[in-house]
N, C-alpha and C. Protein backbone atom coordinates (compact mmCIF):
# COMPACT_ATOMS: atom_id res chain seq x y z
N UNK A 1 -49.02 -69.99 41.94
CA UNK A 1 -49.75 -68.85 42.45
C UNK A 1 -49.31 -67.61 41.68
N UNK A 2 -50.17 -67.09 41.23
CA UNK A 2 -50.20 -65.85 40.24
C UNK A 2 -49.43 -64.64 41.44
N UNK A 3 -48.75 -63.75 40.59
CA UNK A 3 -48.02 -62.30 41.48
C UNK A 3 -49.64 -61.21 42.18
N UNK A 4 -50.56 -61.70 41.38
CA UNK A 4 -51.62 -61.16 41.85
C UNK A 4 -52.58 -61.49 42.91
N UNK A 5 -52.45 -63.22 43.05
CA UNK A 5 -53.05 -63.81 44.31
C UNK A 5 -51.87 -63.73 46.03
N UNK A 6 -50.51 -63.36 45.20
CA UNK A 6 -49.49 -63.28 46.32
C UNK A 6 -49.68 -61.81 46.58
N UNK A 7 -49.94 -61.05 45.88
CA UNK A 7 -49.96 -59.39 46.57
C UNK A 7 -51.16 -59.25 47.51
N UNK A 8 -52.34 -60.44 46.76
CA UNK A 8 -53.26 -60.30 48.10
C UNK A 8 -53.22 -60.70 49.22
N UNK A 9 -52.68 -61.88 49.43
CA UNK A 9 -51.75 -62.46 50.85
C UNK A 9 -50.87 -61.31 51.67
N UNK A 10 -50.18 -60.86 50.74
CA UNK A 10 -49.22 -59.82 51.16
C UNK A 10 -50.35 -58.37 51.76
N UNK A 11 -51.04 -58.29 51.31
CA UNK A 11 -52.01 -57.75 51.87
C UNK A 11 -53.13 -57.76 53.17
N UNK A 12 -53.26 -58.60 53.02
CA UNK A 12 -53.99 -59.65 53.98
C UNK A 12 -52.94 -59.76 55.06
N UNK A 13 -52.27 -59.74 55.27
CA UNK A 13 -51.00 -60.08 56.61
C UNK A 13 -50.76 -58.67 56.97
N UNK A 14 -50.95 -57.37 56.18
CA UNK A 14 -51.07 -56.09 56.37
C UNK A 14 -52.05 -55.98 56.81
N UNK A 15 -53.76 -56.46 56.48
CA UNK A 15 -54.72 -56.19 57.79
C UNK A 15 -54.29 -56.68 59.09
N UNK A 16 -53.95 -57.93 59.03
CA UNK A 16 -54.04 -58.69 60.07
C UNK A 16 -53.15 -57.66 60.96
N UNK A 17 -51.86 -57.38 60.56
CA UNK A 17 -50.49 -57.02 61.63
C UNK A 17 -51.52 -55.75 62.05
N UNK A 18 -52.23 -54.96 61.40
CA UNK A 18 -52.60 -53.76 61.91
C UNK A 18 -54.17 -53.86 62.79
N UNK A 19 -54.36 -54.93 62.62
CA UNK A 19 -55.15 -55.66 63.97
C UNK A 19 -54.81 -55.76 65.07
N UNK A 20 -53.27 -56.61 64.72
CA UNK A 20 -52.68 -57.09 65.88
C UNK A 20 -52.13 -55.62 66.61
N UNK A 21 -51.80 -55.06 65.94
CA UNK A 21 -51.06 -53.75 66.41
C UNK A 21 -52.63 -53.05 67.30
N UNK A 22 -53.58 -52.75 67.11
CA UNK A 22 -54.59 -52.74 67.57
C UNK A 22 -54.91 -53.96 68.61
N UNK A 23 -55.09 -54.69 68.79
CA UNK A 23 -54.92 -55.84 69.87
C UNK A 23 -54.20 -55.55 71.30
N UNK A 24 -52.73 -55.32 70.70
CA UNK A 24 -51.51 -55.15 71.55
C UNK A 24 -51.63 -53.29 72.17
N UNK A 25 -52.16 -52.68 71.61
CA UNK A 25 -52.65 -51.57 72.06
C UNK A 25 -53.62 -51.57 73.36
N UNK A 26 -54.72 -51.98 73.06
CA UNK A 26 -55.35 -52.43 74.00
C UNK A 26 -55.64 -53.55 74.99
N UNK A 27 -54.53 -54.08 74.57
CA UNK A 27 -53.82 -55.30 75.69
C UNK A 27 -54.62 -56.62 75.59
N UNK A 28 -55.39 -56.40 74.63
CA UNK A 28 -56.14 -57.77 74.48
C UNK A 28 -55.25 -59.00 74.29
N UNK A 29 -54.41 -59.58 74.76
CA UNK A 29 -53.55 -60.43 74.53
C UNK A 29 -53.73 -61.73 73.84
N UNK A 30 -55.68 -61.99 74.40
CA UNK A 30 -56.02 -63.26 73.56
C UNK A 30 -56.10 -63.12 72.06
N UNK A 31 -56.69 -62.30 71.81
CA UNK A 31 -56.93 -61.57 70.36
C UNK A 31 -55.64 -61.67 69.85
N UNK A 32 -54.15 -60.92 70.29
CA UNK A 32 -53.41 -60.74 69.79
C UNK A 32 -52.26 -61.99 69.27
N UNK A 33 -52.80 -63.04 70.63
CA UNK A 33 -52.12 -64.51 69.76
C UNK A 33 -53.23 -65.12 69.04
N UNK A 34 -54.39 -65.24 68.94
CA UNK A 34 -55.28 -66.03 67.53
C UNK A 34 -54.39 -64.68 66.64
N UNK A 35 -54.81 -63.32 66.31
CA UNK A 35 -54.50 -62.98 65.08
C UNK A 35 -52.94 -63.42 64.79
N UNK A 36 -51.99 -63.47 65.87
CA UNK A 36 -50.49 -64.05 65.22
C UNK A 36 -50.59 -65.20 64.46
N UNK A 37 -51.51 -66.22 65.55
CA UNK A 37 -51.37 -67.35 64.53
C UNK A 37 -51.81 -67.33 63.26
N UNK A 38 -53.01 -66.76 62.70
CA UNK A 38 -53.60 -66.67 61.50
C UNK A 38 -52.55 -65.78 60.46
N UNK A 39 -51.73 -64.85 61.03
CA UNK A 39 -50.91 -64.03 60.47
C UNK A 39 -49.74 -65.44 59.77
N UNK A 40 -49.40 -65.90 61.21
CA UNK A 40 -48.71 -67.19 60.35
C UNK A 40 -48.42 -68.01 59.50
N UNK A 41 -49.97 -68.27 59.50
CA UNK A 41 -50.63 -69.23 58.03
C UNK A 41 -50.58 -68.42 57.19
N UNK A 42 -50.47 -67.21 57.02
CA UNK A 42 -50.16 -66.82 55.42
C UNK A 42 -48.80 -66.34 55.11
N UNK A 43 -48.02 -66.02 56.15
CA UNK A 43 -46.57 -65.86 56.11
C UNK A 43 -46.01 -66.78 55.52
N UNK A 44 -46.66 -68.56 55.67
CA UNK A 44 -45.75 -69.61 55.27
C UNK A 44 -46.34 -69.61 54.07
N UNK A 45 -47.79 -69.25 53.73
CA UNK A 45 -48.13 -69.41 52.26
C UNK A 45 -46.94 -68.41 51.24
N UNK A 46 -46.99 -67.51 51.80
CA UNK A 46 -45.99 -66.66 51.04
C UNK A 46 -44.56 -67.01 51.08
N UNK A 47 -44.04 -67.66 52.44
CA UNK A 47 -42.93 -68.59 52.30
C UNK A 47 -42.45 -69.34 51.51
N UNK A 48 -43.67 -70.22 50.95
CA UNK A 48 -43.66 -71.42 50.26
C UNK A 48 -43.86 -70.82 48.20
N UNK A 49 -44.86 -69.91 48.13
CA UNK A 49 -45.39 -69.86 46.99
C UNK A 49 -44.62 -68.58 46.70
N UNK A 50 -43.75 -67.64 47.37
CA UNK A 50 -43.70 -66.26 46.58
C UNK A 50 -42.09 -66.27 45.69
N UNK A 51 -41.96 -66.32 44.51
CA UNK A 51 -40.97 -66.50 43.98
C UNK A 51 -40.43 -64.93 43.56
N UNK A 52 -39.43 -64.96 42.40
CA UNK A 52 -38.94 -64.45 41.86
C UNK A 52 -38.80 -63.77 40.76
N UNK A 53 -40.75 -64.04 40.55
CA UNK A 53 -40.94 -63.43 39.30
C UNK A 53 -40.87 -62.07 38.81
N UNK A 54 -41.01 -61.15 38.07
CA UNK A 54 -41.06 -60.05 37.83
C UNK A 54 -42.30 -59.39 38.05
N UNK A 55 -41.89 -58.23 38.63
CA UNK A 55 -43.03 -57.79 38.80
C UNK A 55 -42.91 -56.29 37.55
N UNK A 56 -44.26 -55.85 37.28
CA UNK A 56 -44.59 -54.69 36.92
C UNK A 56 -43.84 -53.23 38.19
N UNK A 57 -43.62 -52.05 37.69
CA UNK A 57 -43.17 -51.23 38.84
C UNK A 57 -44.24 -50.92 39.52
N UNK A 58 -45.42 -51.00 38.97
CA UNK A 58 -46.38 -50.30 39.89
C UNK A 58 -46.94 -51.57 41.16
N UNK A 59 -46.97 -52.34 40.58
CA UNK A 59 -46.96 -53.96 41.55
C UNK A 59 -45.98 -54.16 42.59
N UNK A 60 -44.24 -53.81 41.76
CA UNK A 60 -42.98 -53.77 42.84
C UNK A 60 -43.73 -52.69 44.04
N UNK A 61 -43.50 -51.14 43.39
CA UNK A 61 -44.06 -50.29 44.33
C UNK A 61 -44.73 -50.78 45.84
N UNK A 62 -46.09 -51.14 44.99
CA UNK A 62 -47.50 -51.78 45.89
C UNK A 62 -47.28 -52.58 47.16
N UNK A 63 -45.98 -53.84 46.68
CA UNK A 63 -45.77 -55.10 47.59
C UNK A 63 -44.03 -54.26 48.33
N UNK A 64 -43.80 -53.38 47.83
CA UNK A 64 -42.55 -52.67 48.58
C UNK A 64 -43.53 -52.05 50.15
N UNK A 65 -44.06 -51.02 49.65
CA UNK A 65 -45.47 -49.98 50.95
C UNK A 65 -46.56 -51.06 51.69
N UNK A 66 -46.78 -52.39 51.12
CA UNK A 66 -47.48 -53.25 51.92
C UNK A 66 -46.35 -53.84 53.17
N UNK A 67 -44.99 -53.75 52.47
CA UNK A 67 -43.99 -54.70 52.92
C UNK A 67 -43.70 -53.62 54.17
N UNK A 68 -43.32 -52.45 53.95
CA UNK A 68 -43.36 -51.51 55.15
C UNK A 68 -43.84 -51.22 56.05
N UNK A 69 -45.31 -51.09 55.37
CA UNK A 69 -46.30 -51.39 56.37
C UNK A 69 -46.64 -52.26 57.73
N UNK A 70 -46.04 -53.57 57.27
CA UNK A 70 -45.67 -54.90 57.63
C UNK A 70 -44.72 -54.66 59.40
N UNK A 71 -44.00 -53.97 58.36
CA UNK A 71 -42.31 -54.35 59.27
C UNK A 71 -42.64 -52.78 60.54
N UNK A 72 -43.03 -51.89 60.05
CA UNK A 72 -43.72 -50.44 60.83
C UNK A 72 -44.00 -51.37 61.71
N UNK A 73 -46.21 -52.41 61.22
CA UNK A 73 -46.88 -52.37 62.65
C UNK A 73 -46.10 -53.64 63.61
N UNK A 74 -44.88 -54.16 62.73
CA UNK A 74 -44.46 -55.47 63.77
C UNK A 74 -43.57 -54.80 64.72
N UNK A 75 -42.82 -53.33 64.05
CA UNK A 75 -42.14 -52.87 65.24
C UNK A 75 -42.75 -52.27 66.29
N UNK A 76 -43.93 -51.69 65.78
CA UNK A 76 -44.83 -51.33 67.40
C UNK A 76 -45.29 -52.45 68.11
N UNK A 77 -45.91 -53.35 67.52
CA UNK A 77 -46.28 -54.00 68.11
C UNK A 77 -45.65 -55.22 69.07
N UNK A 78 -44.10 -55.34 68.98
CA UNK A 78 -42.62 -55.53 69.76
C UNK A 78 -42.61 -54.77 71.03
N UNK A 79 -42.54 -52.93 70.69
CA UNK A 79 -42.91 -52.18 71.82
C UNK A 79 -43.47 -51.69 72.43
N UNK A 80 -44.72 -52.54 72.39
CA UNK A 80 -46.10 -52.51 73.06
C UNK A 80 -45.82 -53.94 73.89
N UNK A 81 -45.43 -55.03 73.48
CA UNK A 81 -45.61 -56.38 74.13
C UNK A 81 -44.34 -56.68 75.04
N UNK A 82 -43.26 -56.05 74.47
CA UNK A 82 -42.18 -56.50 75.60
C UNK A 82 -41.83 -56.33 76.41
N UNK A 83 -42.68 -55.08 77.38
CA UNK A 83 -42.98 -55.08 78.81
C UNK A 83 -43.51 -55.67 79.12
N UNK A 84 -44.96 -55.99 78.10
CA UNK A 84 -45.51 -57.27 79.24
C UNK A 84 -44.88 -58.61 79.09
N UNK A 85 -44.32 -58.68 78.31
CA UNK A 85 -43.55 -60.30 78.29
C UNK A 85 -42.45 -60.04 79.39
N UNK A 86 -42.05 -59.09 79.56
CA UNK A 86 -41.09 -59.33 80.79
C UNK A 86 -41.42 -59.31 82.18
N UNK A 87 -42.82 -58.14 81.81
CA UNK A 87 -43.67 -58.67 83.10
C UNK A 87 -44.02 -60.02 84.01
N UNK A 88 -44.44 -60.80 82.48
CA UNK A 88 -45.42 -62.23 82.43
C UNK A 88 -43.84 -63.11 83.29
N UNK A 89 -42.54 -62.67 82.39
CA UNK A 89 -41.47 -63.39 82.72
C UNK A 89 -41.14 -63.55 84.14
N UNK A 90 -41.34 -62.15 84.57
CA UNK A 90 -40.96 -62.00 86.41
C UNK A 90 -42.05 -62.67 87.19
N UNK A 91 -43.40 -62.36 86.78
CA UNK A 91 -44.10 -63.01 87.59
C UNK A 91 -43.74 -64.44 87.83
N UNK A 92 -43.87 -64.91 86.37
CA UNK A 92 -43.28 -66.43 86.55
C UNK A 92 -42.34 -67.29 87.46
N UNK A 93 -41.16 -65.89 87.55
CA UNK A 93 -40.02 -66.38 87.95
C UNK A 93 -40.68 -66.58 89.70
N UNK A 94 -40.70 -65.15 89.69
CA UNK A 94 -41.61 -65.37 91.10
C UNK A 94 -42.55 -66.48 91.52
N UNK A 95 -43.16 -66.78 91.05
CA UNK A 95 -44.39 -67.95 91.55
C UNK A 95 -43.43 -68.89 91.43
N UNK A 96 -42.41 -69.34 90.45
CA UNK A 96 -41.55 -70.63 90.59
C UNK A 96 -41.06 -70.47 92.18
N UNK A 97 -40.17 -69.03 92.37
CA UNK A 97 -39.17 -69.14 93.75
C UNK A 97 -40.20 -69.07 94.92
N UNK A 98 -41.43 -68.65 95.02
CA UNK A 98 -42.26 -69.27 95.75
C UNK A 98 -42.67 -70.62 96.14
N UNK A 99 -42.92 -71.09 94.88
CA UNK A 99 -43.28 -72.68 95.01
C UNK A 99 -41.71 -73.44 95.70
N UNK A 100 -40.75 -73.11 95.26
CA UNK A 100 -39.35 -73.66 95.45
C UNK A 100 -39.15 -73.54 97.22
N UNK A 101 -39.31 -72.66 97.53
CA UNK A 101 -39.42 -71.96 99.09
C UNK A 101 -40.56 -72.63 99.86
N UNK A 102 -41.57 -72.19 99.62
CA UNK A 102 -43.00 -73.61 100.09
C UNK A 102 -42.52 -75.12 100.07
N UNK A 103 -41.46 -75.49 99.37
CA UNK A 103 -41.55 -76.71 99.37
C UNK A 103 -40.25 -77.54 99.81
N UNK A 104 -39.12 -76.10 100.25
CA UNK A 104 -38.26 -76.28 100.72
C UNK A 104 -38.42 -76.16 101.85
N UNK A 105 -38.58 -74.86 102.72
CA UNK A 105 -39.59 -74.60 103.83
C UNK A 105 -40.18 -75.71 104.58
N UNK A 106 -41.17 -75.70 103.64
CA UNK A 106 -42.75 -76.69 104.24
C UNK A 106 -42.35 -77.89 104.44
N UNK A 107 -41.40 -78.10 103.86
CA UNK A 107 -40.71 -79.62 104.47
C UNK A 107 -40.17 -79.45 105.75
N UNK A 108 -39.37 -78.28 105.68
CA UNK A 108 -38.84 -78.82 107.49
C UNK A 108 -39.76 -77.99 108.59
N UNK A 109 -40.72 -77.73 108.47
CA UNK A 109 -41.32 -77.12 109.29
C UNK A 109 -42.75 -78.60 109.50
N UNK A 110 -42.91 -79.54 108.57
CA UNK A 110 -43.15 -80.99 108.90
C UNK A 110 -42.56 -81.78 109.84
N UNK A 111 -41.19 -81.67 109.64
CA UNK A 111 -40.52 -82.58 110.47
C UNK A 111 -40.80 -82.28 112.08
């Protein structure tokens, strides 16, 4: 893979995150896991294919401000979601110690 088909990947994961960052803004949550996953599939492409070649400075530059870009909308988009993941977490916990209680309960109130 050419340094020029990897800067477009590297690019491309810069729309996406600033989707997702848009997503997680407006709480669309479904939106915001399809675009993770698709964000994924090119993270590993770049995983797999982005080496060590040299770049031109104006190319370094380019994939340095895409790379920022990157790491910026993943940190908002961390503190946009991890209230509701702790939200999602409590509820959870809750409906478990409910069910646990119903079924601890509901048994001796059978007998």
């Amino acid at each position: 893979m050419t340094n020029l088909e990897l800067m477009e990947i590297y690019e491309n994961v810069a729309v996406i995150t600033d989707q997702m960052l848009n997503a997680a803004k407006s709480e669309d949550w479904d939106l915001l896991v399809e675009l993770e996953t698709h964000c994924s599939s090119h993270v590993k492409t770049l995983q797999m294919n982005d080496t060590r070649d040299e770049l031109t400075e104006e190319m370094r530059q380019r994939k340095v401000h895409v790379i920022k870009k990157i790491l910026a909308d993943d940190k908002e988009i961390r503190a946009l979601t991890e209230p509701w993941m702790a939200q999602l977490s409590q509820l959870m916990q809750s409906s478990q110690s409910s069910r646990l209680l119903t079924k601890t309960y509901g048994m001796q109130q059978s007998r």
